[in-house]
Protein backbone atom coordinates (compact mmCIF):
# COMPACT_ATOMS: atom_id res chain seq x y z
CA UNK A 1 -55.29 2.76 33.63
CA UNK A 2 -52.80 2.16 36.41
CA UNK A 3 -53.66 2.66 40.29
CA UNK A 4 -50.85 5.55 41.34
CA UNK A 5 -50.95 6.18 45.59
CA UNK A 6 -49.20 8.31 47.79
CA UNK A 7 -48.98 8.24 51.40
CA UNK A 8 -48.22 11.33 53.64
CA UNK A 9 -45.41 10.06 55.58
CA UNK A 10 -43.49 9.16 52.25
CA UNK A 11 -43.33 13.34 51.89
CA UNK A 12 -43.74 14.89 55.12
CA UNK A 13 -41.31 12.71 57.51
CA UNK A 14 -43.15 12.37 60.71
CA UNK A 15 -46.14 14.24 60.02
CA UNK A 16 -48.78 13.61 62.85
CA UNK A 17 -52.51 13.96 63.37
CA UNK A 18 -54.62 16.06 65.09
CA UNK A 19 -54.78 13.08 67.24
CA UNK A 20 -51.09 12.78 67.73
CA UNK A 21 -50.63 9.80 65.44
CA UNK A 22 -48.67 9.08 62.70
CA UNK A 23 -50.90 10.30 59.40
CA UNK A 24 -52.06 7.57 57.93
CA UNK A 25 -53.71 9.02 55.24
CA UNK A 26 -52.63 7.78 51.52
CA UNK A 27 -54.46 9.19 47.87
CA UNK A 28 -55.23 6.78 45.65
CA UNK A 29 -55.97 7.86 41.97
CA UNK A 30 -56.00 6.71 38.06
CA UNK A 31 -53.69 9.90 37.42
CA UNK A 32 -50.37 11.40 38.71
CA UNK A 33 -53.05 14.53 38.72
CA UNK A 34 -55.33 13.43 40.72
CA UNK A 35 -53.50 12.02 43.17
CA UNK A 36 -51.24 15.51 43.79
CA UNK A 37 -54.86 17.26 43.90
CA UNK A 38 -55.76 14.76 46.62
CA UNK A 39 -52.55 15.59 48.28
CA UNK A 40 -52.44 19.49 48.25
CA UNK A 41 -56.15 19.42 50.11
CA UNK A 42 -55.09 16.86 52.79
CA UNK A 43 -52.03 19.05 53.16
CA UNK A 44 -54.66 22.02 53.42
CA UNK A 45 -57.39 20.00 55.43
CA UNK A 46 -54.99 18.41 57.86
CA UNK A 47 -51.49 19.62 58.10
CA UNK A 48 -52.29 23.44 57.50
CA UNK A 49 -50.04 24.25 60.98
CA UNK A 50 -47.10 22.71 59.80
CA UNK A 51 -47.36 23.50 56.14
CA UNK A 52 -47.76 27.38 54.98
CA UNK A 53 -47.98 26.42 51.37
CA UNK A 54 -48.16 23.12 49.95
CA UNK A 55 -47.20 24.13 46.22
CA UNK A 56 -43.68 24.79 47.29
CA UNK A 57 -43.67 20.74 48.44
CA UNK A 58 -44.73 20.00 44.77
CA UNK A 59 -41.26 18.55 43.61
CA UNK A 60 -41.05 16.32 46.86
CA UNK A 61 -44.66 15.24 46.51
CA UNK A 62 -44.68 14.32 43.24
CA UNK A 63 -41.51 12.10 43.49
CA UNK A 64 -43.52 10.12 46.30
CA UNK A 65 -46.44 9.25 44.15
CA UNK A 66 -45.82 5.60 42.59
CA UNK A 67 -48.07 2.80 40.15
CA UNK A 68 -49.24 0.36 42.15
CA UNK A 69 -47.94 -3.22 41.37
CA UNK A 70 -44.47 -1.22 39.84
CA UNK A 71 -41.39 -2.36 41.87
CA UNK A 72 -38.74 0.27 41.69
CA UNK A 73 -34.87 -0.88 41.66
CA UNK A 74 -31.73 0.84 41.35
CA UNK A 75 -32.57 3.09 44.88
CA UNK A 76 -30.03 1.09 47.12
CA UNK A 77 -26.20 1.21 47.06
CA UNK A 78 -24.00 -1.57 46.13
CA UNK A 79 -23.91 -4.24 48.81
């Protein structure tokens, strides 16, 4: 089964730490599934201030979770 990841900054731009750093935090899982679960309860966990529900992110979040090793093309514009 493929690796799939997602890291917070890819879908919440900026988000920051109780610490005031960047987030660093990324879910790593053997599903799409899993790795959203992971996602929702960091969201919960960590960024509960900035975030009032993390369901309505659920769109955003799951177009930020990719295979690792999977090189997607076709995102830039013609050079």
């Amino acid at each position: 089964m493929p690796t799939m990841y997602a890291r917070c900054n890819n879908f919440m731009s900026g988000a920051i730490m109780a610490a005031g750093q960047s987030c660093k935090f990324m879910s790593i899982g053997e599903s799409e599934k899993e790795v959203f679960d992971q996602v929702i309860t960091h969201l919960k966990e960590v960024h509960s201030d900035k975030v009032d529900d993390p369901m309505e992110m659920e769109n955003t979040i799951k177009r930020c979770i990719f295979t690792k090793g999977e090189k997607v093309f076709g995102t830039r514009g013609h050079s």
